[in-house]
N, C-alpha and C. Protein backbone atom coordinates (compact mmCIF):
# COMPACT_ATOMS: atom_id res chain seq x y z
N UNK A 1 24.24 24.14 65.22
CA UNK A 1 24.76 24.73 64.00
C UNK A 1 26.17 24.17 63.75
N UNK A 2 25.94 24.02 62.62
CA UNK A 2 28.05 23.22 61.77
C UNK A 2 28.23 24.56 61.13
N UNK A 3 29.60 24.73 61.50
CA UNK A 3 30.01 25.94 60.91
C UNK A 3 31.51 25.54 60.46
N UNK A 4 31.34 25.74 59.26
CA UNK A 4 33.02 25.52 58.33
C UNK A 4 33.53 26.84 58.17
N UNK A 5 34.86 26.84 57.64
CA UNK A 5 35.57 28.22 56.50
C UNK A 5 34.48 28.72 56.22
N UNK A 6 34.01 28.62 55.53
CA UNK A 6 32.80 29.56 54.08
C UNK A 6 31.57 29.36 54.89
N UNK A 7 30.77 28.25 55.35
CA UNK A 7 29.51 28.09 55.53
C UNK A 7 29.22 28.02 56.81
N UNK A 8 27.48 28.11 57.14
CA UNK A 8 26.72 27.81 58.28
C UNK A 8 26.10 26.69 57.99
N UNK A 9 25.80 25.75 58.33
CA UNK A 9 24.79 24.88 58.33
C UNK A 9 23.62 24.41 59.53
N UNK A 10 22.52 24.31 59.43
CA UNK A 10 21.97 24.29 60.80
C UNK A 10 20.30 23.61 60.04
N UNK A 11 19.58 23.02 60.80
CA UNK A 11 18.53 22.00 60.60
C UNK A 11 17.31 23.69 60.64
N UNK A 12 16.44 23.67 60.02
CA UNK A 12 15.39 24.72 59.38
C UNK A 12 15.10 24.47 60.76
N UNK A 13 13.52 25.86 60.96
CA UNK A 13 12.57 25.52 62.30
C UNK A 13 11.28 25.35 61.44
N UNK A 14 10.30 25.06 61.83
CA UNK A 14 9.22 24.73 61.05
C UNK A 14 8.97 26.15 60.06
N UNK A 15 9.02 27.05 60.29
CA UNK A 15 8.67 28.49 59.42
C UNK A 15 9.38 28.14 58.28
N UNK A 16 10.69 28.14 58.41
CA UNK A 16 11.91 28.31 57.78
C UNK A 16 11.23 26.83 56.53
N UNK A 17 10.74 25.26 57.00
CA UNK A 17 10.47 24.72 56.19
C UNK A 17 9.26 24.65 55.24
N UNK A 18 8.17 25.52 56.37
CA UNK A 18 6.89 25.85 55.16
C UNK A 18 7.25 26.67 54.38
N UNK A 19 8.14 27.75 54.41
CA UNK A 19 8.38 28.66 53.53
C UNK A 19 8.77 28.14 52.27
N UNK A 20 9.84 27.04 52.28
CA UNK A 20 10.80 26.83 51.05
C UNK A 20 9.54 25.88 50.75
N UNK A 21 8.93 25.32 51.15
CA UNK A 21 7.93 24.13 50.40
C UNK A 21 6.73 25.09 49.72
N UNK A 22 6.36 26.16 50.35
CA UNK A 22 5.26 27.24 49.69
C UNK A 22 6.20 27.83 48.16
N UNK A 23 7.57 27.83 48.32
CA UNK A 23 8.10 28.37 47.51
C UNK A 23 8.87 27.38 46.44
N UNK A 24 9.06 26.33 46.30
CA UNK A 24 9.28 25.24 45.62
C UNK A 24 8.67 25.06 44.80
N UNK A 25 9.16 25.26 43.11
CA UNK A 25 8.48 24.95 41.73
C UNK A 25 8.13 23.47 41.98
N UNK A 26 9.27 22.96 42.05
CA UNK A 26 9.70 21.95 41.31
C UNK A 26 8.59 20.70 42.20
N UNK A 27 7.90 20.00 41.96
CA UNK A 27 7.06 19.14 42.90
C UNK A 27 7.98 17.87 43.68
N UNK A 28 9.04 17.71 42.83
CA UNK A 28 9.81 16.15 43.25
C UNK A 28 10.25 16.83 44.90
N UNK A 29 10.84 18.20 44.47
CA UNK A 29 11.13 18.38 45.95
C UNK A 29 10.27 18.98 47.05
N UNK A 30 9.17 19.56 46.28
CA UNK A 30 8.18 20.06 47.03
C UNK A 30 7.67 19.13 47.99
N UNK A 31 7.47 18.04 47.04
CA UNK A 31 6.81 16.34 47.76
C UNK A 31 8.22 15.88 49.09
N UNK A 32 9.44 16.07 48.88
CA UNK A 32 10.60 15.76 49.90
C UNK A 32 10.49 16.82 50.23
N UNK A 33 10.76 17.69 50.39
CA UNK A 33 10.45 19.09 51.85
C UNK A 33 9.27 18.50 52.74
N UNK A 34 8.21 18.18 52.35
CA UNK A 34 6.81 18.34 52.89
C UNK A 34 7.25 17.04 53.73
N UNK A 35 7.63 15.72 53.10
CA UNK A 35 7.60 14.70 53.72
C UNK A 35 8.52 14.93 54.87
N UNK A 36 9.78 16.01 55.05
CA UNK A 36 10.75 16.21 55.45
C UNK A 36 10.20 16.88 56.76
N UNK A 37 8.95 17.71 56.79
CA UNK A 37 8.54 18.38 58.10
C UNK A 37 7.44 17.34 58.43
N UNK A 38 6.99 16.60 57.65
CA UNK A 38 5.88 15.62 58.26
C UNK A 38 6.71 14.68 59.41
N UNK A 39 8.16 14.52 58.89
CA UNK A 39 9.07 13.86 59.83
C UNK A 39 9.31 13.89 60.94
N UNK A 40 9.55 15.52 60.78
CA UNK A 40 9.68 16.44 62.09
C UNK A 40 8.44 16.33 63.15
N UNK A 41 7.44 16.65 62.33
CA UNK A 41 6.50 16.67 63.24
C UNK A 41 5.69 15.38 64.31
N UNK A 42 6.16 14.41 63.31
CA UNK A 42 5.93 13.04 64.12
C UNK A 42 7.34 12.87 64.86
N UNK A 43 8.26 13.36 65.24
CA UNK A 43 9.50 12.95 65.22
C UNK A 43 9.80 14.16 66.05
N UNK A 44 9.36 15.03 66.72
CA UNK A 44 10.11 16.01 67.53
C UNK A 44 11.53 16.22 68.17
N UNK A 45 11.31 15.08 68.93
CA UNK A 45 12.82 14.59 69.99
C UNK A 45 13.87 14.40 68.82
N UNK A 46 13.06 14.08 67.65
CA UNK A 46 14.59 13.82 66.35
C UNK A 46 15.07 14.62 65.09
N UNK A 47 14.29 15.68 65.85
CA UNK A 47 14.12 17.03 64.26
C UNK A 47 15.67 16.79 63.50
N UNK A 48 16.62 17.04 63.64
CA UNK A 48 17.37 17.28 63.39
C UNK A 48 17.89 16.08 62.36
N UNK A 49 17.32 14.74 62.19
CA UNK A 49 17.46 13.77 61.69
C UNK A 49 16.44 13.85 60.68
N UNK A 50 15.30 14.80 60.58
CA UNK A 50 14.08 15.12 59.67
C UNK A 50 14.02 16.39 58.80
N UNK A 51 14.64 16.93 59.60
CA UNK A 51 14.62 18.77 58.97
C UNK A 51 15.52 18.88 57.61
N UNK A 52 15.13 19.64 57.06
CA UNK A 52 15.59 20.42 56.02
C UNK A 52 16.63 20.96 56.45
N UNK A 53 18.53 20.50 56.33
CA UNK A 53 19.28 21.71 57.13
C UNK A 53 19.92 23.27 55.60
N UNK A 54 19.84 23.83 56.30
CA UNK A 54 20.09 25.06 55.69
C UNK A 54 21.50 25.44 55.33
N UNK A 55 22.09 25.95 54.20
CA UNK A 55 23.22 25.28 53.77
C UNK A 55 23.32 26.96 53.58
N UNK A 56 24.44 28.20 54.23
CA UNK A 56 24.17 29.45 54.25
C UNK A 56 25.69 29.69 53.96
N UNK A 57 26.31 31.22 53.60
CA UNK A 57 27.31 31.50 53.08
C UNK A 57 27.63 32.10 54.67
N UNK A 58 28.91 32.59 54.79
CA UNK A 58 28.90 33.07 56.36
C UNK A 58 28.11 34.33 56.19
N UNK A 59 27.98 34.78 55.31
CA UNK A 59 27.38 36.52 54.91
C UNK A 59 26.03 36.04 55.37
N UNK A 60 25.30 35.02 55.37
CA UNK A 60 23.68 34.35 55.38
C UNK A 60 23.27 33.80 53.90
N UNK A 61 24.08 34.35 52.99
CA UNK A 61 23.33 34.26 51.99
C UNK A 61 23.36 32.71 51.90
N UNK A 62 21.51 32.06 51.06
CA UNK A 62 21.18 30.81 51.49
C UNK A 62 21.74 30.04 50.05
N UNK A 63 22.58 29.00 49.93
CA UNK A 63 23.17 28.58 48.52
C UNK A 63 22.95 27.11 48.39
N UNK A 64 22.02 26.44 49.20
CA UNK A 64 21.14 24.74 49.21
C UNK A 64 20.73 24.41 50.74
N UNK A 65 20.49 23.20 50.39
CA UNK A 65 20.41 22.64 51.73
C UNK A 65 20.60 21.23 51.83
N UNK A 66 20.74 20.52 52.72
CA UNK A 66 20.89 18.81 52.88
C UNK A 66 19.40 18.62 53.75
N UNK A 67 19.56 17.29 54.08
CA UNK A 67 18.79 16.76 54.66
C UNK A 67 19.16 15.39 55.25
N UNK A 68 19.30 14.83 56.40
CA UNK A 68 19.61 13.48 56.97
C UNK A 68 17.85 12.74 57.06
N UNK A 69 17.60 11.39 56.56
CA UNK A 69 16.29 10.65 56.22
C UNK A 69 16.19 10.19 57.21
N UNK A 70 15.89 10.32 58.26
CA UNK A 70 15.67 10.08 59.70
C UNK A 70 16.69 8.73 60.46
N UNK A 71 16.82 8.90 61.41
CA UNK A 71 17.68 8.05 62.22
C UNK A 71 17.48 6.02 62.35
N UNK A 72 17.83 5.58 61.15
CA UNK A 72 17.25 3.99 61.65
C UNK A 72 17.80 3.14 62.76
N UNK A 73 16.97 2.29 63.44
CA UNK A 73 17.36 1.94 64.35
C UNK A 73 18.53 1.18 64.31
N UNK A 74 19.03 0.85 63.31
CA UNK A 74 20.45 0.22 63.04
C UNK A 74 21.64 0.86 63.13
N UNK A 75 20.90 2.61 63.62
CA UNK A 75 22.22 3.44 63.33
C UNK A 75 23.10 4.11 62.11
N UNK A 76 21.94 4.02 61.34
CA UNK A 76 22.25 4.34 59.30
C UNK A 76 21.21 5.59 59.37
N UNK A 77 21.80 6.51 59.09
CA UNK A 77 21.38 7.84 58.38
C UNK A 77 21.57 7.97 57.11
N UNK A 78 21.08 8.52 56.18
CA UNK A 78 20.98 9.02 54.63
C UNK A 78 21.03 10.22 54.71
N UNK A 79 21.64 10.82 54.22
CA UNK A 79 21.84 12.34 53.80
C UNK A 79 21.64 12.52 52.06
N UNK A 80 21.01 13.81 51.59
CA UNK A 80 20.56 13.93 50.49
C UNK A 80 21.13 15.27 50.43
N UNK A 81 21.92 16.11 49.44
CA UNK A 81 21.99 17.57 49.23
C UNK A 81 21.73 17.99 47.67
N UNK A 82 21.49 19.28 47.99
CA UNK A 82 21.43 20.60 46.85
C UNK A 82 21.71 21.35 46.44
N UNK A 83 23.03 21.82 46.01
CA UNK A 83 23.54 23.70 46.04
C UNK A 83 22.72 24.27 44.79
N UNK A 84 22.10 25.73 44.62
CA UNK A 84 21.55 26.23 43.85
C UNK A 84 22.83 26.10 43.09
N UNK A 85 22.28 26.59 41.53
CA UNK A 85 23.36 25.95 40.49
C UNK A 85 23.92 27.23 40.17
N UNK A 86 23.94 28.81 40.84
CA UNK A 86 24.69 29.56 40.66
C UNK A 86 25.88 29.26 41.67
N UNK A 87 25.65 28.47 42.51
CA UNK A 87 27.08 28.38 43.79
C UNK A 87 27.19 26.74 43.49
N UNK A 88 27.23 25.73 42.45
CA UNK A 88 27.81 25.09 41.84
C UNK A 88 29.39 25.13 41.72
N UNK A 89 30.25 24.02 41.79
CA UNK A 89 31.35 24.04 41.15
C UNK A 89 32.11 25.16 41.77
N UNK A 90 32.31 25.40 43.35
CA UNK A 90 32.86 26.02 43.85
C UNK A 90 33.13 24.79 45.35
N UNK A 91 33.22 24.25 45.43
CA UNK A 91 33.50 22.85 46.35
C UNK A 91 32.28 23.39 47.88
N UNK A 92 31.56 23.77 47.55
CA UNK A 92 30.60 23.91 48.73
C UNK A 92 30.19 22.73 49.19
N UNK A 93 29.13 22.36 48.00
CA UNK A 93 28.84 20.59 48.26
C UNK A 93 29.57 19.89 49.08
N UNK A 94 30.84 19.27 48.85
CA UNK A 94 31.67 18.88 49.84
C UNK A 94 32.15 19.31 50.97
N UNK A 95 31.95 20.77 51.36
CA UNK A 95 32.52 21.49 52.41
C UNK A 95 31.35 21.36 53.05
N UNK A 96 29.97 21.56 52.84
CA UNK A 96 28.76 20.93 53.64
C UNK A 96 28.29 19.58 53.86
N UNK A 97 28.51 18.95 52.78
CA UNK A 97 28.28 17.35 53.04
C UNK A 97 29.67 16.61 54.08
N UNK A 98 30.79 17.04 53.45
CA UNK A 98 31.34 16.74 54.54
C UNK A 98 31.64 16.99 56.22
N UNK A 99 31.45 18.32 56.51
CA UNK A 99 31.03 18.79 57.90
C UNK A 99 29.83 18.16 58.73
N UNK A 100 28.35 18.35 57.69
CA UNK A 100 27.51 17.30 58.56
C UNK A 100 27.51 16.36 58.57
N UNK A 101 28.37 15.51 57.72
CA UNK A 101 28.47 13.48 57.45
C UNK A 101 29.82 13.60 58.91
N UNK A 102 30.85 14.39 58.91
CA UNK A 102 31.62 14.55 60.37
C UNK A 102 30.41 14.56 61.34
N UNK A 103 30.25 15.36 61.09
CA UNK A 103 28.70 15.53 62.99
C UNK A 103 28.06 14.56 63.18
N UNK A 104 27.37 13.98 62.04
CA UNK A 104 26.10 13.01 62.48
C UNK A 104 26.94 11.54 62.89
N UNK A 105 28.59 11.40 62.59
CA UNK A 105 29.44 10.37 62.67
C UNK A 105 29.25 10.31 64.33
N UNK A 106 29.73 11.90 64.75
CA UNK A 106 29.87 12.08 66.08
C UNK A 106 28.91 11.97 67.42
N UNK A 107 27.36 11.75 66.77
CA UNK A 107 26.15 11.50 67.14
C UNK A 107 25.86 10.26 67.73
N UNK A 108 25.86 9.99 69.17
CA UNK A 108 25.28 8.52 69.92
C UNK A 108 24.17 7.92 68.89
N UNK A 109 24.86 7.01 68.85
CA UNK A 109 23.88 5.75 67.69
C UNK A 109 23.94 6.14 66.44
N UNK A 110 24.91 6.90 66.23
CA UNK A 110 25.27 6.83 64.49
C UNK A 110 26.44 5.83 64.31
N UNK A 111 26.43 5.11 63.05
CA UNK A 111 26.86 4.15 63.11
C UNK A 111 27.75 4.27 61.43
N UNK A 112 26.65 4.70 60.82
CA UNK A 112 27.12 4.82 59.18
C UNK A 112 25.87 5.93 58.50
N UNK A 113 26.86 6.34 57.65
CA UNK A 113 25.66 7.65 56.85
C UNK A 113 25.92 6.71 55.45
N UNK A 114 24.78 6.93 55.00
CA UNK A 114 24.71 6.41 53.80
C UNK A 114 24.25 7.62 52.09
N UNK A 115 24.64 7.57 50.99
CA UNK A 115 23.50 8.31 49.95
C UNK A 115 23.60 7.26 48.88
N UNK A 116 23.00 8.35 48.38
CA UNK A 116 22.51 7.54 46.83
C UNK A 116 22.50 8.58 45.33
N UNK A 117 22.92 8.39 44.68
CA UNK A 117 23.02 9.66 43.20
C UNK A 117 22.65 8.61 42.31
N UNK A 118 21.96 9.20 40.88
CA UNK A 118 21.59 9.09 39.89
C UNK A 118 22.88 8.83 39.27
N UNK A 119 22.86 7.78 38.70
CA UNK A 119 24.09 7.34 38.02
C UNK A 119 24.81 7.86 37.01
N UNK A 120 23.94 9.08 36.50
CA UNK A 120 25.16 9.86 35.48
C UNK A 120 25.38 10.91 36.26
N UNK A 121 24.82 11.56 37.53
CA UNK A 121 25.33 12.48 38.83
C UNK A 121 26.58 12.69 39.03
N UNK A 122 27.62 12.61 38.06
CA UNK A 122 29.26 12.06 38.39
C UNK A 122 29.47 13.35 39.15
N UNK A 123 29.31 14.48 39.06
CA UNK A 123 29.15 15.74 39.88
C UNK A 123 29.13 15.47 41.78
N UNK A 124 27.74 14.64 42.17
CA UNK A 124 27.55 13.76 43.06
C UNK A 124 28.23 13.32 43.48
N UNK A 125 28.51 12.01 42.70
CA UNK A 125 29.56 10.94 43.29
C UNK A 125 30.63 11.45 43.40
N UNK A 126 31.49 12.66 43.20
CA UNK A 126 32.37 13.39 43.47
C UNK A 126 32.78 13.67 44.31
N UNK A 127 31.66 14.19 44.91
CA UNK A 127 31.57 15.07 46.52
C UNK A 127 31.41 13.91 47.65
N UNK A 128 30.59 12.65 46.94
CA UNK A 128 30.76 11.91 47.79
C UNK A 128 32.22 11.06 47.97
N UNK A 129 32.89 11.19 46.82
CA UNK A 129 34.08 10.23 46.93
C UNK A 129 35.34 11.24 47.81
N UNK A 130 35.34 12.61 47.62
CA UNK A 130 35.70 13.69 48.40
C UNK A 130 35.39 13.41 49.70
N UNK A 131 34.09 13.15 50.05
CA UNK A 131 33.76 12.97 51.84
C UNK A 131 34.63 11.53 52.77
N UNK A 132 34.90 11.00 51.39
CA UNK A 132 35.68 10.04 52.43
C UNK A 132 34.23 8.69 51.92
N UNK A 133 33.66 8.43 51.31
CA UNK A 133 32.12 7.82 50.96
C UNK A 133 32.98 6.59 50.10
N UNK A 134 32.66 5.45 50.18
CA UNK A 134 32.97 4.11 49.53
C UNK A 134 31.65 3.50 48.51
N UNK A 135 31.73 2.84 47.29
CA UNK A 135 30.66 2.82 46.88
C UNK A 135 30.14 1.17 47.34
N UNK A 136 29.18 1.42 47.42
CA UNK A 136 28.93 -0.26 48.41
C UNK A 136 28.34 -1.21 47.23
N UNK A 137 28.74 -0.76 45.99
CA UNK A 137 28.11 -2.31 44.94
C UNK A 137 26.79 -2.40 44.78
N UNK A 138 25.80 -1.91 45.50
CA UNK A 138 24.36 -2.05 45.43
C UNK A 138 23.72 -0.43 44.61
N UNK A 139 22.25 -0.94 44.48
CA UNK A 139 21.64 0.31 43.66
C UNK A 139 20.33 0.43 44.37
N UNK A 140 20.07 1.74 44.60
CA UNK A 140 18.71 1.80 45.24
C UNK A 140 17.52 2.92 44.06
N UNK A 141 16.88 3.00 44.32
CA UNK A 141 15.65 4.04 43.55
C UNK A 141 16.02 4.86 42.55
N UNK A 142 17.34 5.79 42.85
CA UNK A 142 17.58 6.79 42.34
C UNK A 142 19.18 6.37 41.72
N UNK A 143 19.81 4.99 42.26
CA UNK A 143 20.90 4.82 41.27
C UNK A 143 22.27 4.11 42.21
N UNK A 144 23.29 4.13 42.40
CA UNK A 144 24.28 3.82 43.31
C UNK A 144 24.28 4.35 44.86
N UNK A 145 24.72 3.15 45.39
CA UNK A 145 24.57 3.74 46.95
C UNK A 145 26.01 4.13 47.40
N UNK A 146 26.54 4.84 48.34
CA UNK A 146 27.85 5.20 49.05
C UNK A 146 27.44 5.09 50.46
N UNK A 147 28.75 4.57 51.33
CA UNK A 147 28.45 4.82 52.22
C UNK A 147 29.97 5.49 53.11
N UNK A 148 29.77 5.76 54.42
CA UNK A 148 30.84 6.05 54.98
C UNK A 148 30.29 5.78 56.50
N UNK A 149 31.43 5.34 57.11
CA UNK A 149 31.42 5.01 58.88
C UNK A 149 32.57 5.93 59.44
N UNK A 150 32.64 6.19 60.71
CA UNK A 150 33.41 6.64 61.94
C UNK A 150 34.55 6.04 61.12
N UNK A 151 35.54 6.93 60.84
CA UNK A 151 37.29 6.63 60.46
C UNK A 151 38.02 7.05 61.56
């Protein structure tokens, strides 16, 4: 568990991820949750690089979650996040993206975390330019990449 000022953060257990995928309108993420425990489950020894982590107020109350895209052997993690859009625009995003992009830095064979935002995401690229995140010139699927290494 990462624990900041305001938040808990900690990687789901399998319950915790069928639940939010049984409960997920939206299919784009329904389809990334699902792929997210399929990870896990091929991936045991590396849950924590697969899981859904849980993004909680210190009270519990649950206000998004991240996710790291599993561990490549190069030592590059991807992290992806979400705050529900009532706990928006209160610097959470960054107070969670930055705590676990610190941890996974601190992780044997992490090397560099990497993301990616939709290019009008300026919201996004915010939190990432807040984390300490450089934009690396390239574009992947969903729009600009950032990255950040061990400072």
């Amino acid at each position: 568990m990462i624990e900041t000022k305001r938040l808990r953060i900690y990687p789901a257990v399998r319950e915790q991820m069928k639940a939010s995928i049984a409960a997920e309108a939206d299919t784009g993420l329904r389809k990334a949750y699902t792929e997210m425990l399929e990870g896990c489950l091929r991936h045991p020894d590396q849950w924590q690089w697969y899981a859904m982590w849980m993004i909680e107020l210190r009270d519990g109350s649950h206000i998004g979650d991240l996710c790291f895209k599993g561990l490549g052997a190069n030592g590059v993690v991807e992290i992806g996040y979400g705050i529900l859009e009532e706990y928006q625009g209160q610097g959470y995003a960054a107070e969670a993206v930055g705590a676990a992009v610190n941890w996974a830095l601190q992780q044997p064979d992490v090397t560099r975390v990497e993301a990616e935002t939709e290019s009008e995401n300026r919201a996004s690229q915010r939190v990432l330019e807040k984390c300490g995140f450089l934009a690396s010139g390239t574009s992947g699927e969903e729009g600009p990449r950032f990255f950040r290494v061990l400072q």
